[in-house]
PDB file of N, CA and C in Angstrom:
ATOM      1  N   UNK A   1       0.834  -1.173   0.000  1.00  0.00           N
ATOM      2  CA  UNK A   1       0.000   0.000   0.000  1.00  0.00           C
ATOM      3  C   UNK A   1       0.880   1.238   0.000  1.00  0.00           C
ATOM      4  N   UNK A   2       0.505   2.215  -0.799  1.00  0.00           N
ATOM      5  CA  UNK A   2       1.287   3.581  -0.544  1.00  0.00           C
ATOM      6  C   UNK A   2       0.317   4.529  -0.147  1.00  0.00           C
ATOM      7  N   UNK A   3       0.667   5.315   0.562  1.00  0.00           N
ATOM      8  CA  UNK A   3       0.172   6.851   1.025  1.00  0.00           C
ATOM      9  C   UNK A   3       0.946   7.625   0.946  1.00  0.00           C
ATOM     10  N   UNK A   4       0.214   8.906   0.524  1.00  0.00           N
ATOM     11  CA  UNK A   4       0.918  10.526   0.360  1.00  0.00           C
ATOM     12  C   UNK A   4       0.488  11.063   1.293  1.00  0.00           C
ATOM     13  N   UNK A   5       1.806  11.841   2.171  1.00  0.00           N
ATOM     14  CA  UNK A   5       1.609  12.509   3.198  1.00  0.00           C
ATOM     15  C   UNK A   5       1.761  13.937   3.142  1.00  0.00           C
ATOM     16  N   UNK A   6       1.191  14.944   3.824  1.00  0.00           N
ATOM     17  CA  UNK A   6       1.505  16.350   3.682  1.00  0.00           C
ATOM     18  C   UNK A   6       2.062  16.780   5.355  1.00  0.00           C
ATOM     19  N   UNK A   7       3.646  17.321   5.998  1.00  0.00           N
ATOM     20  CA  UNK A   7       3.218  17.088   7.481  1.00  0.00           C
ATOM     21  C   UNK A   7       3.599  18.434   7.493  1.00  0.00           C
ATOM     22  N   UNK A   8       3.354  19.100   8.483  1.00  0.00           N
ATOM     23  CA  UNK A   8       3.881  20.345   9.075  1.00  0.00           C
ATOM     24  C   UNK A   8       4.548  19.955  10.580  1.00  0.00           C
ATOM     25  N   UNK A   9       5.563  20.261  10.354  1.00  0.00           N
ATOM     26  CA  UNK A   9       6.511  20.128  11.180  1.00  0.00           C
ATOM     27  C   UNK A   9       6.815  21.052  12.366  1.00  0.00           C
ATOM     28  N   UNK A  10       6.694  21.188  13.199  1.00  0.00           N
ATOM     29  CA  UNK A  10       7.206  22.702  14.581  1.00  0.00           C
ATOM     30  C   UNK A  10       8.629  22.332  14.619  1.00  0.00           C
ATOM     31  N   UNK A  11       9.110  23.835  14.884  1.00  0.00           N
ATOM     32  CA  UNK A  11      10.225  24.228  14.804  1.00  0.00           C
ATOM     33  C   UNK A  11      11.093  23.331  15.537  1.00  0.00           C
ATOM     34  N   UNK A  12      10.385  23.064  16.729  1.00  0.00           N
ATOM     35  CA  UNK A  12      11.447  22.186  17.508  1.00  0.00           C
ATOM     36  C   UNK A  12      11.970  20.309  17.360  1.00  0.00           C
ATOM     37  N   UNK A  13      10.964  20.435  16.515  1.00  0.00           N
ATOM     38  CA  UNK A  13      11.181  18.854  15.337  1.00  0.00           C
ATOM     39  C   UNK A  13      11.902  18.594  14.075  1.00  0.00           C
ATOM     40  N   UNK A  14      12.128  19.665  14.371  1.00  0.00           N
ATOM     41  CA  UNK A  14      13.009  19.987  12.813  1.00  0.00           C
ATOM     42  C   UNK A  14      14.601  19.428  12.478  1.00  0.00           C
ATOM     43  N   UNK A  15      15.073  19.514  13.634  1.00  0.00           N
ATOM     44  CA  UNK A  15      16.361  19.205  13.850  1.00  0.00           C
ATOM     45  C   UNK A  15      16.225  17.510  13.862  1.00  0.00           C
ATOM     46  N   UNK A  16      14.990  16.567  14.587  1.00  0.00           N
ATOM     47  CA  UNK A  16      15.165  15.488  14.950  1.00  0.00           C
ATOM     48  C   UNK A  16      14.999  14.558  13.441  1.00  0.00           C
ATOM     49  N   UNK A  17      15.090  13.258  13.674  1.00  0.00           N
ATOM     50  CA  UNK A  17      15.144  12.228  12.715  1.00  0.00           C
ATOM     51  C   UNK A  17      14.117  11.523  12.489  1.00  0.00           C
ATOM     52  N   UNK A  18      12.663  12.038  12.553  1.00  0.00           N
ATOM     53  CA  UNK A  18      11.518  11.631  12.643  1.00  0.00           C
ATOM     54  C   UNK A  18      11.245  10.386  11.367  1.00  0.00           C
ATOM     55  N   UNK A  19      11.390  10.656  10.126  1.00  0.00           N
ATOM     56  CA  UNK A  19      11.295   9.585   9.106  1.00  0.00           C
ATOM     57  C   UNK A  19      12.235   8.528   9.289  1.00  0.00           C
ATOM     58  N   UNK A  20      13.569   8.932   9.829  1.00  0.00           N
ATOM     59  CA  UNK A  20      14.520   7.809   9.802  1.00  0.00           C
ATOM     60  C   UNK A  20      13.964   6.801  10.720  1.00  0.00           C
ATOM     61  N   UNK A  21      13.582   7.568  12.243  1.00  0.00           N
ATOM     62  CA  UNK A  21      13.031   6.414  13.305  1.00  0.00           C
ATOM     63  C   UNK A  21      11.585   6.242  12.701  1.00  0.00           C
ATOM     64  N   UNK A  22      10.568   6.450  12.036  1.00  0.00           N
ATOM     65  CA  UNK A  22       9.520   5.752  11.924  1.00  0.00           C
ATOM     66  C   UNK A  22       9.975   4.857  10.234  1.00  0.00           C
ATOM     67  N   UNK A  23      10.768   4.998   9.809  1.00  0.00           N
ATOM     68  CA  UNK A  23      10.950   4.033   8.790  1.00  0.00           C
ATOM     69  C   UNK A  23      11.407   2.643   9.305  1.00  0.00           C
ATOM     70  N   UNK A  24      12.305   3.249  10.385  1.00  0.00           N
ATOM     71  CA  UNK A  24      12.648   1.296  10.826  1.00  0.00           C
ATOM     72  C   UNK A  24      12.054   1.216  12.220  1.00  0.00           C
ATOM     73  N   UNK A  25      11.495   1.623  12.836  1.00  0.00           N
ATOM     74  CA  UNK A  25      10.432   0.910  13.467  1.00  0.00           C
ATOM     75  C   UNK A  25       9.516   0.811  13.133  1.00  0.00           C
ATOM     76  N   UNK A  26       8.905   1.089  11.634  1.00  0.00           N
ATOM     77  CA  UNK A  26       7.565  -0.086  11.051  1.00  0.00           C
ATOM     78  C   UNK A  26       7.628  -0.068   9.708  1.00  0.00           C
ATOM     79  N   UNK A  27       9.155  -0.222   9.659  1.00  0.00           N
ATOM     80  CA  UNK A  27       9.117  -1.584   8.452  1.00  0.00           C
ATOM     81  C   UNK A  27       8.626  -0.694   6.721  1.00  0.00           C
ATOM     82  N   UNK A  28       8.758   0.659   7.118  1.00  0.00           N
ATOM     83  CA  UNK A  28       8.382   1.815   6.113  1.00  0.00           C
ATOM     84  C   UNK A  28       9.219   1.972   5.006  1.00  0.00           C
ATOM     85  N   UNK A  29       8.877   1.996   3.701  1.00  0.00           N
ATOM     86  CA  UNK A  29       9.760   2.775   2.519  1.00  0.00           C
ATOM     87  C   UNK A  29       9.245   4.341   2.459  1.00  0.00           C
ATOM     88  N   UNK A  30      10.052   5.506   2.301  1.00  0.00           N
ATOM     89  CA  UNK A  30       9.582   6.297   1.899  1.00  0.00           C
ATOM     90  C   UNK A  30      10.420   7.044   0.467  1.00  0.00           C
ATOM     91  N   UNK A  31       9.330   8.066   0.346  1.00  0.00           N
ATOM     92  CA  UNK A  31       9.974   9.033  -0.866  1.00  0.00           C
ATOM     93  C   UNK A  31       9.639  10.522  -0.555  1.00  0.00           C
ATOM     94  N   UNK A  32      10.988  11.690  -0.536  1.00  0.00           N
ATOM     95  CA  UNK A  32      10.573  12.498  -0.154  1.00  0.00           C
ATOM     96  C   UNK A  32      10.127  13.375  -1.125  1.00  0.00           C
ATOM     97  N   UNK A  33       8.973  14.061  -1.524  1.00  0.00           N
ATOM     98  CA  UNK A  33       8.498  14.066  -2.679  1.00  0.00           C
ATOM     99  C   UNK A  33       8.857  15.852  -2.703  1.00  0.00           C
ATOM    100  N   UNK A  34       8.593  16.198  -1.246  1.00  0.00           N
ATOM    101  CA  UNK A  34       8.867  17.743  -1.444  1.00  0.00           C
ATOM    102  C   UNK A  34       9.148  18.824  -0.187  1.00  0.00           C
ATOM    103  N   UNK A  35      10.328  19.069   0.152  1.00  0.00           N
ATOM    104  CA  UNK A  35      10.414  19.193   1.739  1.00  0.00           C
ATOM    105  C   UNK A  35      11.211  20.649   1.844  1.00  0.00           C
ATOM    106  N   UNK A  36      10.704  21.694   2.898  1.00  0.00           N
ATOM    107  CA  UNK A  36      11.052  23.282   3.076  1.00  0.00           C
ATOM    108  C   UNK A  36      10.868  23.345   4.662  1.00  0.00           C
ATOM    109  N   UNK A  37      12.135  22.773   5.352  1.00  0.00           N
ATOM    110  CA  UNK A  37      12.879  23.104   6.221  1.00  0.00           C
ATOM    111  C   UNK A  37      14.352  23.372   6.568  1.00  0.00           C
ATOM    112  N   UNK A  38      14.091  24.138   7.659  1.00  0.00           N
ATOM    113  CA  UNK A  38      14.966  25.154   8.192  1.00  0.00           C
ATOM    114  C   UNK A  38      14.909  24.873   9.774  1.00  0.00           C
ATOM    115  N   UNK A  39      16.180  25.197   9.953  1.00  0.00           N
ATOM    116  CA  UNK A  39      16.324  25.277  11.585  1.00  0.00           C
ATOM    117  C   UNK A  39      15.980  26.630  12.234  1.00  0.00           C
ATOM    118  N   UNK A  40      15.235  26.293  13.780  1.00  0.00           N
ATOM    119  CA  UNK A  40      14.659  27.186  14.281  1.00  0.00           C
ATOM    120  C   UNK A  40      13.114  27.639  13.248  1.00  0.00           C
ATOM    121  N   UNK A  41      13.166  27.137  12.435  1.00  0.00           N
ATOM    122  CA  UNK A  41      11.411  27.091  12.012  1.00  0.00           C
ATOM    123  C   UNK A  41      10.781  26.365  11.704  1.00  0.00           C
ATOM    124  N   UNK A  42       9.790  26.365  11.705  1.00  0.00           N
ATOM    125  CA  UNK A  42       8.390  25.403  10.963  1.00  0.00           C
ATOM    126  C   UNK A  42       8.703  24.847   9.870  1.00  0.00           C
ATOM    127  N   UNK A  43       8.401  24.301   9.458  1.00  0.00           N
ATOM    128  CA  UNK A  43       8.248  23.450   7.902  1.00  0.00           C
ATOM    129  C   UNK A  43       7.200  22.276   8.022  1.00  0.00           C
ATOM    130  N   UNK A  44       7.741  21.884   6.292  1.00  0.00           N
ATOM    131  CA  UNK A  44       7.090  21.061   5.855  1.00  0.00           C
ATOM    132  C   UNK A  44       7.439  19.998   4.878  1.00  0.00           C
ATOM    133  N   UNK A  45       6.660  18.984   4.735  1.00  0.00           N
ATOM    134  CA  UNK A  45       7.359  17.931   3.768  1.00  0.00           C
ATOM    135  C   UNK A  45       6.189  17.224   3.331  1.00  0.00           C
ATOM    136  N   UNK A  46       6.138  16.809   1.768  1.00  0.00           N
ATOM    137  CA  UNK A  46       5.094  15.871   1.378  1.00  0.00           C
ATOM    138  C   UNK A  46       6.000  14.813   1.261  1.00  0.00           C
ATOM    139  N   UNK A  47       5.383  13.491   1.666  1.00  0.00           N
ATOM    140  CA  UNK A  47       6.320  12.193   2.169  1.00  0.00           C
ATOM    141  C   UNK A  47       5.286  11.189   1.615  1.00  0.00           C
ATOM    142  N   UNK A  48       5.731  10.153   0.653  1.00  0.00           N
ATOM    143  CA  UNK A  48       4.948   8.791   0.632  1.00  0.00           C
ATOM    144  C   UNK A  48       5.571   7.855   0.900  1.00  0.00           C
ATOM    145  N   UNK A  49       4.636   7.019   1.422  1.00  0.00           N
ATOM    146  CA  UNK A  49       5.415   6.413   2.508  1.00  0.00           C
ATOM    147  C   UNK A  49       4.703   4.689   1.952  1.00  0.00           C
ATOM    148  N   UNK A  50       5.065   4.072   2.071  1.00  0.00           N
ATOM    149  CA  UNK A  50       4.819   2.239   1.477  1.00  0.00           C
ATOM    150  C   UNK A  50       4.855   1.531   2.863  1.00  0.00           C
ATOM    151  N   UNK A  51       3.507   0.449   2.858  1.00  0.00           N
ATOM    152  CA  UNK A  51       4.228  -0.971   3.244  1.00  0.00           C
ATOM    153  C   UNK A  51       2.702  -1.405   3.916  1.00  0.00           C
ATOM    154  N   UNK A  52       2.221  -1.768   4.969  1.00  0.00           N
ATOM    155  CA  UNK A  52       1.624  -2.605   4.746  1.00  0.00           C
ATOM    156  C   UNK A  52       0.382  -1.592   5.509  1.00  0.00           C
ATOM    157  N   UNK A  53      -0.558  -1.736   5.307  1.00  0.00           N
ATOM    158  CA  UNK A  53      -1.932  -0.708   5.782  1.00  0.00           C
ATOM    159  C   UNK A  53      -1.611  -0.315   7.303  1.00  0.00           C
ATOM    160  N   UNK A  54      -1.547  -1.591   8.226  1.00  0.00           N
ATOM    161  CA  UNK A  54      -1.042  -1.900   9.461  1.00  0.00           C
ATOM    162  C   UNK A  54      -0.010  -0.391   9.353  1.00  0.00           C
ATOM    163  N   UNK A  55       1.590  -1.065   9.387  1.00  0.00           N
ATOM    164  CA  UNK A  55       2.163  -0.573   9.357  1.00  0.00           C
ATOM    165  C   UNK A  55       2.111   0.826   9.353  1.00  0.00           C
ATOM    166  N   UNK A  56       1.754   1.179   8.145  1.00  0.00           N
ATOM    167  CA  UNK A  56       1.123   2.826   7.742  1.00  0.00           C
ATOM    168  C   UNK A  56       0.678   3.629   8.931  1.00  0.00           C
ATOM    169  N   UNK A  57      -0.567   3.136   9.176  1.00  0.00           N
ATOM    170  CA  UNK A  57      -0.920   3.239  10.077  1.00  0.00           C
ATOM    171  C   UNK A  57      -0.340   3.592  11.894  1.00  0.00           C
ATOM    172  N   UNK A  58       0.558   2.938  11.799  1.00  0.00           N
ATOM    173  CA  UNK A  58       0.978   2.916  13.291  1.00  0.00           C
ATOM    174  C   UNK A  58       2.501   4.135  12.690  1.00  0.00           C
ATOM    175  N   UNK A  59       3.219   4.233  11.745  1.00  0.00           N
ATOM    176  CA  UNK A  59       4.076   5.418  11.233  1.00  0.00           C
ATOM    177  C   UNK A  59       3.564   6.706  11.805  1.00  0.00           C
ATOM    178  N   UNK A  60       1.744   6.710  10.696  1.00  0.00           N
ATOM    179  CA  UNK A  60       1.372   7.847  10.991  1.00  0.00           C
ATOM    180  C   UNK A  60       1.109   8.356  12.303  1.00  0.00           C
ATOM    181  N   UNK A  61       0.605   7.057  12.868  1.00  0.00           N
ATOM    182  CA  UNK A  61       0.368   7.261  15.120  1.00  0.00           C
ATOM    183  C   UNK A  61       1.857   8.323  15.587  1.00  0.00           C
ATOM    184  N   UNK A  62       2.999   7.518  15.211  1.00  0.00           N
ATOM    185  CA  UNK A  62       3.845   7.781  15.684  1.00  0.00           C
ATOM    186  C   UNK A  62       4.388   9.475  15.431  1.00  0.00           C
ATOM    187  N   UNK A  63       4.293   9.558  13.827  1.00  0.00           N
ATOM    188  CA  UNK A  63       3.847  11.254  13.794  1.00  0.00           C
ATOM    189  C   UNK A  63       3.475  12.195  14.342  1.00  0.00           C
ATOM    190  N   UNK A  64       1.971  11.635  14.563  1.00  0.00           N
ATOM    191  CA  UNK A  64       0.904  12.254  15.276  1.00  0.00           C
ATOM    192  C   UNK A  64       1.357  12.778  16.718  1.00  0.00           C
ATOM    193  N   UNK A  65       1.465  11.508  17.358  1.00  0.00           N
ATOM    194  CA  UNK A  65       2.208  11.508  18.752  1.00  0.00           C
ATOM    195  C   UNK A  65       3.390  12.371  19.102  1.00  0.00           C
ATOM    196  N   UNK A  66       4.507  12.800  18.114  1.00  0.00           N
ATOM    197  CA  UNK A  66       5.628  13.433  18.060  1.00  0.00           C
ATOM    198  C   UNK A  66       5.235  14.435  18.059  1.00  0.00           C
ATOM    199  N   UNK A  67       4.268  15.102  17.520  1.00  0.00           N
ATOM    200  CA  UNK A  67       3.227  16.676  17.123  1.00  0.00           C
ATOM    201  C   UNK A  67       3.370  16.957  16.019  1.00  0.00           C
ATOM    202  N   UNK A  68       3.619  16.185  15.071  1.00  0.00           N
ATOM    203  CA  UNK A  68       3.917  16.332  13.921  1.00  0.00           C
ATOM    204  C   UNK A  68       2.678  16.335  12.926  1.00  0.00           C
ATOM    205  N   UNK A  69       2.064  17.618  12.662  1.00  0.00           N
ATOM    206  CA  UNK A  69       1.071  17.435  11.584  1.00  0.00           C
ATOM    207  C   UNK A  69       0.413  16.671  10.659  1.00  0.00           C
ATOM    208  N   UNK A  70      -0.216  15.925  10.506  1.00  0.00           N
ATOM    209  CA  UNK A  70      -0.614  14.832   9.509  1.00  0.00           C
ATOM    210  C   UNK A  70      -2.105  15.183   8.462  1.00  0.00           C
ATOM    211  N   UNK A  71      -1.333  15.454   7.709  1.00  0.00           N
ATOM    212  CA  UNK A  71      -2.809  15.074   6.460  1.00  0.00           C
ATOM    213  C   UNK A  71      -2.366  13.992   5.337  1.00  0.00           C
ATOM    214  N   UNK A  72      -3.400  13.279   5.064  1.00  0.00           N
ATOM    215  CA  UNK A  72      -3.098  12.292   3.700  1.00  0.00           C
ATOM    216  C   UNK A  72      -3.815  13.056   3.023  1.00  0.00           C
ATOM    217  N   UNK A  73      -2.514  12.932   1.985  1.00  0.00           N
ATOM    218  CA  UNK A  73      -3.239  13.565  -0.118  1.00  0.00           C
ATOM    219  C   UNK A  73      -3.912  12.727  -0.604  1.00  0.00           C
TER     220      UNK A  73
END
């Protein structure tokens, strides 16, 4: 399964490794399709992300949970 993601990011997440740790703790492929961050600000990134509905699913939790903005395209 693939999903397109749109996230908005807070400033203070910006610096961290949010795709790297939700890619290998669930088993995620991604592609970064289009990303405008900066340190010390906000941003954003459209991200699709592969693998199994499950999976997907618990990525996006983990997002969510971080404060990391979530809309699917």
């Amino acid at each position: 399964m693939l999903k397109r993601l749109h996230l908005e990011v807070p400033a203070d997440r910006v610096k961290e490794p949010f795709v790297f740790r939700m890619v290998t703790k669930y088993n995620l492929q991604t592609n970064i399709i289009e990303a405008n961050l900066g340190p010390n600000r906000n941003g954003t990134v459209v991200l699709e992300i592969e693998g199994t509905p499950q999976d997907i699913e618990r990525g996006i939790l983990f997002l969510r949970e971080t404060d990391i903005e979530v809309k699917e395209l």
